[in-house]
N, C-alpha and C. Protein backbone atom coordinates (compact mmCIF):
# COMPACT_ATOMS: atom_id res chain seq x y z
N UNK A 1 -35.65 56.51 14.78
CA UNK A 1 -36.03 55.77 13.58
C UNK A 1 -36.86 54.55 13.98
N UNK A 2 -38.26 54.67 13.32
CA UNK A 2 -38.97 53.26 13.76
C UNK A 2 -38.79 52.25 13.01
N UNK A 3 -38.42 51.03 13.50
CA UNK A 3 -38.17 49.65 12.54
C UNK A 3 -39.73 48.91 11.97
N UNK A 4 -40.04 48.84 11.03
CA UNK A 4 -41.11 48.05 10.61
C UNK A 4 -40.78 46.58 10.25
N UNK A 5 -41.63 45.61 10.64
CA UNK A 5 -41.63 44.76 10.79
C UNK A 5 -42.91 43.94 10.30
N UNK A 6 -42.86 43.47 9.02
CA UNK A 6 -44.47 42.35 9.09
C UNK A 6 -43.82 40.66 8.07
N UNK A 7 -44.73 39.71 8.25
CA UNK A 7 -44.12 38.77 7.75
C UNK A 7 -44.77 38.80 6.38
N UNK A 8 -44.52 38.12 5.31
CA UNK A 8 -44.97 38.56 4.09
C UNK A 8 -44.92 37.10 3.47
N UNK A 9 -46.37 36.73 2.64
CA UNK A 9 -46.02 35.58 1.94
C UNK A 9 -44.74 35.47 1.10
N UNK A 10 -44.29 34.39 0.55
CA UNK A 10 -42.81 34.26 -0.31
C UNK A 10 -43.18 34.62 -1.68
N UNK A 11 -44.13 34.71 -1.65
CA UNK A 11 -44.92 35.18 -3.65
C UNK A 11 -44.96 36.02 -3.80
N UNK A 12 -44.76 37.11 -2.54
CA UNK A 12 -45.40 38.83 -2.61
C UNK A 12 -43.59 39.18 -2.70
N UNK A 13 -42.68 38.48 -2.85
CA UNK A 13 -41.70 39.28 -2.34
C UNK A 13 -41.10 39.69 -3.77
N UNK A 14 -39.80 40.83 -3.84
CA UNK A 14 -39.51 41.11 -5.28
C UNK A 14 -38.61 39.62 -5.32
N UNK A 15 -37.66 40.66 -6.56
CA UNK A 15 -36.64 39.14 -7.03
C UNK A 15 -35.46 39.58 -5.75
N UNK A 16 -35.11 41.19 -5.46
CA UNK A 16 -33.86 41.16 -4.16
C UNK A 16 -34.23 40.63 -3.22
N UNK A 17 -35.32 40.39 -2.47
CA UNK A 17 -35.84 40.10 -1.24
C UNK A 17 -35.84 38.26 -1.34
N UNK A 18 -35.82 37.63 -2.61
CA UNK A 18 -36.27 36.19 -2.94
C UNK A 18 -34.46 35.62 -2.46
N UNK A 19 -33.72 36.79 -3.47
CA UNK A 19 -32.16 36.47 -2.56
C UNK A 19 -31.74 36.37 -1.75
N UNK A 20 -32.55 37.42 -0.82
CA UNK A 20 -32.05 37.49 0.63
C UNK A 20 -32.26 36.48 1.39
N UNK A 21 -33.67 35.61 1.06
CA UNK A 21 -34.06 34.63 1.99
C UNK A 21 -33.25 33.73 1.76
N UNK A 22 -32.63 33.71 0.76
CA UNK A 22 -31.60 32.40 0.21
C UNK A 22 -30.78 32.50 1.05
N UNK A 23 -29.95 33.57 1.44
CA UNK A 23 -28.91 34.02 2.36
C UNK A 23 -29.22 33.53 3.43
N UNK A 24 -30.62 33.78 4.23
CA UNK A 24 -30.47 33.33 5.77
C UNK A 24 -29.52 32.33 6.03
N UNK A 25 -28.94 32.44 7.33
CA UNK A 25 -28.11 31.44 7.52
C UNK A 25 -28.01 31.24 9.03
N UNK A 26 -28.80 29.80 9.49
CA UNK A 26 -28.98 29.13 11.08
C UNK A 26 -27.12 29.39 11.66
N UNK A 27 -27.18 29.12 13.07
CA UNK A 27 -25.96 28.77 13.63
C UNK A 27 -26.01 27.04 13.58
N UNK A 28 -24.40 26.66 12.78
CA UNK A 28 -24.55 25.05 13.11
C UNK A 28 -25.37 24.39 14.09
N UNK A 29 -25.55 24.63 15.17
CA UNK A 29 -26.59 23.89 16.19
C UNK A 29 -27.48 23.96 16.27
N UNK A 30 -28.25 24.96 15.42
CA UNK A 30 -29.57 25.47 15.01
C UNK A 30 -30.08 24.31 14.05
N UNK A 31 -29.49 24.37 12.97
CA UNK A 31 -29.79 23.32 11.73
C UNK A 31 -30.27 22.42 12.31
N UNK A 32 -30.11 21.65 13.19
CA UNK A 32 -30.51 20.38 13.23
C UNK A 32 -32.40 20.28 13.72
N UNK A 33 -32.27 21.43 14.49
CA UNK A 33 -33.82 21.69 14.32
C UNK A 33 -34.62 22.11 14.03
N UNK A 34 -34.22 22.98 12.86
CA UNK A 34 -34.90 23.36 12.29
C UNK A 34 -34.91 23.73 10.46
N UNK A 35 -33.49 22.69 9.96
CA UNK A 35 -32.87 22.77 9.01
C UNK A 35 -32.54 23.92 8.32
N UNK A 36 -32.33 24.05 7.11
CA UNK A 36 -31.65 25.24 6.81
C UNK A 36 -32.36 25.53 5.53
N UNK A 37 -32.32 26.86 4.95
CA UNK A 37 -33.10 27.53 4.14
C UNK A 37 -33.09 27.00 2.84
N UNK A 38 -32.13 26.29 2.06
CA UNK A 38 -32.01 25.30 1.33
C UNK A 38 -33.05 24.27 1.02
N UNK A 39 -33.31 23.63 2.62
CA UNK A 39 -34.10 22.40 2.55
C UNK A 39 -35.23 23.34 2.66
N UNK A 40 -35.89 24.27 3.36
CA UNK A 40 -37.12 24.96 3.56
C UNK A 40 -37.81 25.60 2.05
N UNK A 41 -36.69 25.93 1.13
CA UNK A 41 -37.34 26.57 -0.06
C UNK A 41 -37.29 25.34 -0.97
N UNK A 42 -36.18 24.05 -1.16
CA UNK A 42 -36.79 23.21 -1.81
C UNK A 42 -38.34 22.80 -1.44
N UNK A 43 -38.55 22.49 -0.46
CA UNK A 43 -40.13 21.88 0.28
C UNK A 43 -41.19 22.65 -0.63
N UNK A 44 -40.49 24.36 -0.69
CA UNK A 44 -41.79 25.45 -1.28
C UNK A 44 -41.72 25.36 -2.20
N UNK A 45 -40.68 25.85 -3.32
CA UNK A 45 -40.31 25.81 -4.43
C UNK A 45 -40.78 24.23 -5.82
N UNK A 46 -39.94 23.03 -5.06
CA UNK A 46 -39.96 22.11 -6.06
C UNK A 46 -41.22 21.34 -6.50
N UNK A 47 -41.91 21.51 -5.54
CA UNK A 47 -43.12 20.81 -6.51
C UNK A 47 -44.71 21.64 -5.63
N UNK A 48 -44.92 22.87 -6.19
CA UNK A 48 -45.47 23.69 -5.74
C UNK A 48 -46.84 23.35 -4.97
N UNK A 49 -47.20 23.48 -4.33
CA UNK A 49 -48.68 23.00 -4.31
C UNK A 49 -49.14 23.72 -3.03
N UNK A 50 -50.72 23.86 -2.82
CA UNK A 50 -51.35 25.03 -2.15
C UNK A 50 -51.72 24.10 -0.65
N UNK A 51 -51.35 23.33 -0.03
CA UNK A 51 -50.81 22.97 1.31
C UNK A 51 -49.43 23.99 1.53
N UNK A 52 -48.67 24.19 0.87
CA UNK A 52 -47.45 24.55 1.52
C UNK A 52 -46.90 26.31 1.33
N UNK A 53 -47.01 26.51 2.01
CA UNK A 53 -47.01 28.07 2.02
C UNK A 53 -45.66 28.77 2.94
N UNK A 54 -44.84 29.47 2.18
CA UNK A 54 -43.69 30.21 2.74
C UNK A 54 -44.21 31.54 3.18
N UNK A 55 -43.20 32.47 4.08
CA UNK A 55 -43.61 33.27 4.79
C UNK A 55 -41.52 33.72 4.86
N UNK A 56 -41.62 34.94 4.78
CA UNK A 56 -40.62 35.73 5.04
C UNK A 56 -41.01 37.12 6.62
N UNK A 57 -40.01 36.99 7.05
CA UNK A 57 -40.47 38.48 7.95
C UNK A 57 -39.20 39.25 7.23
N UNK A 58 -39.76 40.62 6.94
CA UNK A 58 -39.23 41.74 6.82
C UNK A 58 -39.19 42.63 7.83
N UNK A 59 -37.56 43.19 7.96
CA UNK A 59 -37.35 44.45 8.77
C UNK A 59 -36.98 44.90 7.74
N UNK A 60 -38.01 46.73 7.72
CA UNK A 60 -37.32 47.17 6.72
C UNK A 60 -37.21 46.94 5.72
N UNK A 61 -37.94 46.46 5.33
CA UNK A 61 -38.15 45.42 3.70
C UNK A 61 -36.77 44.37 3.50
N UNK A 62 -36.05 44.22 4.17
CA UNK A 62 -35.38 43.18 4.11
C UNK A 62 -35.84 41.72 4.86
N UNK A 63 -35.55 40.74 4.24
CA UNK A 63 -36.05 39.26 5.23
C UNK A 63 -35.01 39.11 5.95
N UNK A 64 -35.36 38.72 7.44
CA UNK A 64 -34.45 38.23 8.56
C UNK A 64 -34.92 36.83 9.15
N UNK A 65 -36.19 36.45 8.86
CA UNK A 65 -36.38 35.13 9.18
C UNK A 65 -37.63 34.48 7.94
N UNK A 66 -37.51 33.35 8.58
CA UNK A 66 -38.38 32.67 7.06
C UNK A 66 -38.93 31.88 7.84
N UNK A 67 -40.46 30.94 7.14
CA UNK A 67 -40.87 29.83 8.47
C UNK A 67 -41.93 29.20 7.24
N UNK A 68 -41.98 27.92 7.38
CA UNK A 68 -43.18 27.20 6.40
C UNK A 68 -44.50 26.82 6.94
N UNK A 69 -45.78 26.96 6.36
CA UNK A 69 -46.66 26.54 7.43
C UNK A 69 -47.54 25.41 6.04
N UNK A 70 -47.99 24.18 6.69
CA UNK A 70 -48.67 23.42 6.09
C UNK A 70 -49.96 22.78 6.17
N UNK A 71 -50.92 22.64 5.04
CA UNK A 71 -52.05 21.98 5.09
C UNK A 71 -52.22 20.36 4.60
N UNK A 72 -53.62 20.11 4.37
CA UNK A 72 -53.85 18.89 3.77
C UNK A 72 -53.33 19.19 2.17
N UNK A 73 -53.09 18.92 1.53
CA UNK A 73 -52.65 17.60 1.88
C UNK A 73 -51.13 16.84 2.18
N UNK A 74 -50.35 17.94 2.75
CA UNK A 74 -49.09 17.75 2.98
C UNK A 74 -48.73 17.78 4.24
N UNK A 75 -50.33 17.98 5.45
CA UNK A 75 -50.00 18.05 6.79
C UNK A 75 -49.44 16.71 7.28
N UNK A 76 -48.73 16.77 8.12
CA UNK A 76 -48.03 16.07 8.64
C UNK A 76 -48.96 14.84 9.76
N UNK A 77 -48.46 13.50 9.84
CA UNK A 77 -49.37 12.49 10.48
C UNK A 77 -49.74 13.07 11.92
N UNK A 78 -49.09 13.87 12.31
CA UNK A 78 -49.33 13.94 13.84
C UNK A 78 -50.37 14.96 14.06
N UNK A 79 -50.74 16.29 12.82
CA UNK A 79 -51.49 17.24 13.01
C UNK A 79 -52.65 16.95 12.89
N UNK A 80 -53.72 17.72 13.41
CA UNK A 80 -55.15 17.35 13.55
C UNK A 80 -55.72 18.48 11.97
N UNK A 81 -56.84 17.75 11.39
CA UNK A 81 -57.32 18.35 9.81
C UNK A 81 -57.77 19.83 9.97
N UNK A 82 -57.84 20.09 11.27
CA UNK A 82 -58.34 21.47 11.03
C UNK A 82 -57.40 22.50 11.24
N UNK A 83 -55.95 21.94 11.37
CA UNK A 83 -55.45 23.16 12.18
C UNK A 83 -54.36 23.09 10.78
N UNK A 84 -52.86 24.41 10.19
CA UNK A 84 -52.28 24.33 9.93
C UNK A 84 -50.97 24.35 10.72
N UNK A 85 -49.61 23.61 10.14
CA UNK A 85 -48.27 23.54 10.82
C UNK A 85 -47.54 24.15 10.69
N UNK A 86 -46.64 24.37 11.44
CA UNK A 86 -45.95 25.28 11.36
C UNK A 86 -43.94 24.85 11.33
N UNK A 87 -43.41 25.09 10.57
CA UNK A 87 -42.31 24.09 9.78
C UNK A 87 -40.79 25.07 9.61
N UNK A 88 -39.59 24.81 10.05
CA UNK A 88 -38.18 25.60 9.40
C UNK A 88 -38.63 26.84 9.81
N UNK A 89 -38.97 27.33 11.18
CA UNK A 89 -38.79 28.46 11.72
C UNK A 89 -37.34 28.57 11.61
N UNK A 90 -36.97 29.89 11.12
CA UNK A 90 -35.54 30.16 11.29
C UNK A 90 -35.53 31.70 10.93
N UNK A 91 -34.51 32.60 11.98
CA UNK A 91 -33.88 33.38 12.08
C UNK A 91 -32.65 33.66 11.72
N UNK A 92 -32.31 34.32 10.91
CA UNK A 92 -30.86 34.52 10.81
C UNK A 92 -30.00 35.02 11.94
N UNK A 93 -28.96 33.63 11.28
CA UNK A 93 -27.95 33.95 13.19
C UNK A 93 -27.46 35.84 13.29
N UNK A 94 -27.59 36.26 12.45
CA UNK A 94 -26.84 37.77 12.07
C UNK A 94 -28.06 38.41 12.79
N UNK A 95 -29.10 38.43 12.78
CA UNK A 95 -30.65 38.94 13.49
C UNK A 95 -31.07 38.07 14.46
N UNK A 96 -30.22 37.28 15.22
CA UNK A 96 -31.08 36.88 16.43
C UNK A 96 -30.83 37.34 17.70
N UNK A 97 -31.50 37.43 18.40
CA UNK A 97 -31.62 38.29 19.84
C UNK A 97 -32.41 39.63 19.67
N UNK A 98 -32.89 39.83 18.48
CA UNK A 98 -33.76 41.47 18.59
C UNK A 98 -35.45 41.43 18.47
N UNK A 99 -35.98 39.80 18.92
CA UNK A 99 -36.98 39.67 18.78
C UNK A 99 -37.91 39.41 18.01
N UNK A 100 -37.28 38.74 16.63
CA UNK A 100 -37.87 38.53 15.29
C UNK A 100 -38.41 36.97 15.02
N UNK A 101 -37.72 35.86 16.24
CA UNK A 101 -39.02 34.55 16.21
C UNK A 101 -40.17 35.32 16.80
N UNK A 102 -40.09 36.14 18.18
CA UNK A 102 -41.31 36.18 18.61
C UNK A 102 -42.28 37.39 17.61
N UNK A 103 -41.76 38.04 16.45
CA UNK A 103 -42.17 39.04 15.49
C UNK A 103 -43.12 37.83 15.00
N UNK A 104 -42.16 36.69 14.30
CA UNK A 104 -43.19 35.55 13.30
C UNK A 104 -44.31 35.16 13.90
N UNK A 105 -44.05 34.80 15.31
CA UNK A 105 -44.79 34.24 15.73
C UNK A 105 -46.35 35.31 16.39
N UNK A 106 -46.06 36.49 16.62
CA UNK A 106 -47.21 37.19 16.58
C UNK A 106 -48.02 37.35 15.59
N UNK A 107 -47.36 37.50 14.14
CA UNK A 107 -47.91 37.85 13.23
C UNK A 107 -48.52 36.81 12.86
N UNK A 108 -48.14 35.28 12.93
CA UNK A 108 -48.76 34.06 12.40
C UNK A 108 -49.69 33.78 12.88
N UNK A 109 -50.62 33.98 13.26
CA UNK A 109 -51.90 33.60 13.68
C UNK A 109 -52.89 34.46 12.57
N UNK A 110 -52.58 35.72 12.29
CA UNK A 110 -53.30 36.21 11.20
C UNK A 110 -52.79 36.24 9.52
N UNK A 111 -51.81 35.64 9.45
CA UNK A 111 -51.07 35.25 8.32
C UNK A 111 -51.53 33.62 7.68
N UNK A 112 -51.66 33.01 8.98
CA UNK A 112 -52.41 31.71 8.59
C UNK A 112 -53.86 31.88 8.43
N UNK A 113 -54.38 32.69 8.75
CA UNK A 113 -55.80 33.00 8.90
C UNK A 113 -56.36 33.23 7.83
N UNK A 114 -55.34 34.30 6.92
CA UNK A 114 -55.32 34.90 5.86
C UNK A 114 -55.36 34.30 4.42
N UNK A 115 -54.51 32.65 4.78
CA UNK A 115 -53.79 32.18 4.06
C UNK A 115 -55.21 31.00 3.59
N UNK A 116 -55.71 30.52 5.02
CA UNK A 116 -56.59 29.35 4.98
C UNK A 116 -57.59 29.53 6.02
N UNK A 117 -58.74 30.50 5.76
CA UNK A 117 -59.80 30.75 6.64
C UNK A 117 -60.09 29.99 7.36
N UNK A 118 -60.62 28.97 6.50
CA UNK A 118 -61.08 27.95 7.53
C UNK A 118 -60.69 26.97 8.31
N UNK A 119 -59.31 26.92 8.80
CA UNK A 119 -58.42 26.66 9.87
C UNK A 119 -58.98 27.27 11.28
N UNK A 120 -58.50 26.40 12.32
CA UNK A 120 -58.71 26.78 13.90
C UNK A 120 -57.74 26.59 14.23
N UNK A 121 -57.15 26.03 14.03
CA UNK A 121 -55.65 26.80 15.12
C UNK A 121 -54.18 25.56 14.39
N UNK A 122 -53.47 26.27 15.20
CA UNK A 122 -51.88 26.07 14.92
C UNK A 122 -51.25 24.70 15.36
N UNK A 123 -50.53 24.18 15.08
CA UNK A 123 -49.65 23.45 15.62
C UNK A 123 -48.22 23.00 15.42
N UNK A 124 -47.54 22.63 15.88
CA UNK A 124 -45.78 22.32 15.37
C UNK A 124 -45.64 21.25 16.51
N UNK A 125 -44.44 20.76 16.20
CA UNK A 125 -43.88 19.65 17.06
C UNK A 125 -42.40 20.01 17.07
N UNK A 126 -41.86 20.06 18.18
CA UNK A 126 -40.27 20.88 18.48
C UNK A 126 -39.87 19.76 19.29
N UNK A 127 -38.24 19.42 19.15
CA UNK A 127 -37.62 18.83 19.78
C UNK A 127 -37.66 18.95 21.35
N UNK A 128 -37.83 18.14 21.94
CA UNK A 128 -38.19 17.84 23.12
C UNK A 128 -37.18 18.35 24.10
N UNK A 129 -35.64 18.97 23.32
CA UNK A 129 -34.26 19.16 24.12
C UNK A 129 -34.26 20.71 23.55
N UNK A 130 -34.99 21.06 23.00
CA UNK A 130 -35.08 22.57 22.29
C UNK A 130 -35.30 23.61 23.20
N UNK A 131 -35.32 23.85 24.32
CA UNK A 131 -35.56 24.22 25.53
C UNK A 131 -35.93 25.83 25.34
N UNK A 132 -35.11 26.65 24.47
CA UNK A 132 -35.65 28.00 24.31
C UNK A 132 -36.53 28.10 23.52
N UNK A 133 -36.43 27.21 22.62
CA UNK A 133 -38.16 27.43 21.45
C UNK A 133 -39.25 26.96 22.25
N UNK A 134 -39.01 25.84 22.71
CA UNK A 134 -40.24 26.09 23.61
C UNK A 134 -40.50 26.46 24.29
N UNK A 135 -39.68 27.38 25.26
CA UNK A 135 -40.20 28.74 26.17
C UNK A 135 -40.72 29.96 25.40
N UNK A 136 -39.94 30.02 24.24
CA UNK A 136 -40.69 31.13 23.69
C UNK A 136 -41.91 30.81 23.13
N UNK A 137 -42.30 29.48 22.43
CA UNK A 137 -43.62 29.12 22.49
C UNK A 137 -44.92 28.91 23.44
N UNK A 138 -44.40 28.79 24.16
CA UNK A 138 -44.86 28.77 25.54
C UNK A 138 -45.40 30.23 26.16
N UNK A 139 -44.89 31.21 26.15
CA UNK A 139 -44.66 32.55 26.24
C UNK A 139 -45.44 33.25 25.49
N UNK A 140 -45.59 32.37 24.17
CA UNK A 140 -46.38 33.08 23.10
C UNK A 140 -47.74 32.53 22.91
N UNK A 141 -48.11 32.02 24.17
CA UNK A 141 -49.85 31.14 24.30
C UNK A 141 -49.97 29.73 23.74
N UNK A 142 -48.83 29.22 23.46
CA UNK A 142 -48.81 27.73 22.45
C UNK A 142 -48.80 26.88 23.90
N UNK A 143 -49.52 25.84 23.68
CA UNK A 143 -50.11 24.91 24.33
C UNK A 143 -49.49 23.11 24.47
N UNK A 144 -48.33 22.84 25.39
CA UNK A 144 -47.75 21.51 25.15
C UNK A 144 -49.06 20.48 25.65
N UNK A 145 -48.85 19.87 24.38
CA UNK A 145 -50.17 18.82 24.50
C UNK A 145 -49.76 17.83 25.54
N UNK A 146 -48.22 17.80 25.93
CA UNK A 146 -48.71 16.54 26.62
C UNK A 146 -47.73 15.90 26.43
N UNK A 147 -47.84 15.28 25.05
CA UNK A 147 -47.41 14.28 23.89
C UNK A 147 -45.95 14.15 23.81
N UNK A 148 -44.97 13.15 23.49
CA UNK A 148 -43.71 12.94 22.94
C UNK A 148 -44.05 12.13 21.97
N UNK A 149 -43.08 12.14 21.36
CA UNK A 149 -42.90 11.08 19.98
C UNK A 149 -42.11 10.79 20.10
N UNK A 150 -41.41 9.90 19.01
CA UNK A 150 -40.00 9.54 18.38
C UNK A 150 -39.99 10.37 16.69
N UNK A 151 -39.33 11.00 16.65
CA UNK A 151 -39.02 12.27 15.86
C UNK A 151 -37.47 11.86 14.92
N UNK A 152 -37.64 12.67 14.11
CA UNK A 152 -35.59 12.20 13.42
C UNK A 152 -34.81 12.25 13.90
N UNK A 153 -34.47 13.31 15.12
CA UNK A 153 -33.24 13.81 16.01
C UNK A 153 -33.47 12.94 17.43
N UNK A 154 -34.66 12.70 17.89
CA UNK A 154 -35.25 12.56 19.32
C UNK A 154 -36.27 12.72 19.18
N UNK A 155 -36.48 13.07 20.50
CA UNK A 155 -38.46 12.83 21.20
C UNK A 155 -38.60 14.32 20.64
N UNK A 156 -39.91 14.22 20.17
CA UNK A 156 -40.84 15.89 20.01
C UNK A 156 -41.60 15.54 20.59
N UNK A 157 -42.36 17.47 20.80
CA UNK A 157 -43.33 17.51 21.68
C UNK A 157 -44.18 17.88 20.62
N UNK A 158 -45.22 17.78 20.92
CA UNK A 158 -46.54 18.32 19.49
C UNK A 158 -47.04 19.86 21.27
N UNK A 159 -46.97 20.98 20.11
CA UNK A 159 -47.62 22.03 21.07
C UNK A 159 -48.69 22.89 20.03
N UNK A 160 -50.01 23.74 20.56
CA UNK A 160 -51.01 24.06 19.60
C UNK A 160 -51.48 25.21 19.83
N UNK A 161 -51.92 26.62 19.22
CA UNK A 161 -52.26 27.54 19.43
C UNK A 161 -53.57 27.45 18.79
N UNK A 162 -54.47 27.58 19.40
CA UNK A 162 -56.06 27.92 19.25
C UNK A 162 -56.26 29.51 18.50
N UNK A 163 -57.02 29.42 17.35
CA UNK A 163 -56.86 31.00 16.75
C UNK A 163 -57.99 31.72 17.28
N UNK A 164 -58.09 32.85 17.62
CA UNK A 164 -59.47 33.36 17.83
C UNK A 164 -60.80 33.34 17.17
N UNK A 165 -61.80 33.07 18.04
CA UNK A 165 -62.94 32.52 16.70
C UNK A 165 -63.22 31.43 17.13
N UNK A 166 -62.33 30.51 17.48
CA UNK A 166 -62.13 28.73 17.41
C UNK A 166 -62.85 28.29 18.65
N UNK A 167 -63.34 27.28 19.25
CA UNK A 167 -63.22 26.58 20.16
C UNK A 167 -63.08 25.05 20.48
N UNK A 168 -62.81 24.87 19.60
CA UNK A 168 -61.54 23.54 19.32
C UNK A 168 -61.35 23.18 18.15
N UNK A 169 -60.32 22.36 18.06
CA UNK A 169 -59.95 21.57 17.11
C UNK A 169 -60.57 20.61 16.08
């Protein structure tokens, strides 16, 4: 049996699939970096606007992870104007270990593409103590600028994926 897998804007989804994402649910130690689906669909939901764009991945037509990506005018101070962010990556603890951050994260480069043409590339900022997200970002061609901050939890790192097409920022 082959598993299908693609991420799907949050507008395309029915009304069962809009439930399911409600369901995701982080492991307590997760939340803190990447909050919880609650705070991720208020952000989309409450005061709608076309910077902020949800994204579900489906296995199987069910959602197992969810992730927000953002523009002007809701990009964040640290991102550069051409690129969109990337926000509340989360996997459900019930689906993690079968490869479904690194599913989002393949598919997001042409999902953002899709979303906002004229974008060049990606960026997010991950806790600086997050040690497996940023290997798997890392892994997945994302680029540590360098950079720390002072962040809500601790230091972040700002890291950036260049989309094809692009040659800078």
């Amino acid at each position: 049996m082959t598993v299908t897998a693609q991420l799907v804007a949050y507008e395309h989804l029915n009304a069962v699939q809009r439930q399911q994402v409600e369901a995701i649910e982080l492991l307590p130690e997760q939340v803190r970096f990447a909050g919880d689906i609650h705070g991720a669909l208020h952000m989309l939901l409450s005061r709608p606007c076309p910077g902020v764009k949800g994204f579900a991945l489906l296995v199987d037509g069910a959602p197992v992870a969810f992730l927000l990506l953002k523009r002007p005018p809701v990009l964040p101070a640290w991102a550069d104007e051409h690129s969109a962010t990337l926000h509340a990556l989360q996997v459900d603890h019930r689906a993690q270990g079968k490869g479904h951050g690194r599913a989002c994260l393949q598919a997001l480069p042409a999902v953002a593409r899709a979303a906002w043409p004229e974008i060049r590339g990606l960026e997010l900022s991950v806790d600086a103590g997050n040690e497996s997200a940023i290997g798997l970002y890392t892994q997945m061609g994302w680029v540590d600028y360098g950079e720390a901050y002072k962040g809500r939890i601790g230091y972040e790192r700002r890291m950036g994926l260049m989309l094809q097409g692009s040659t800078d920022f």
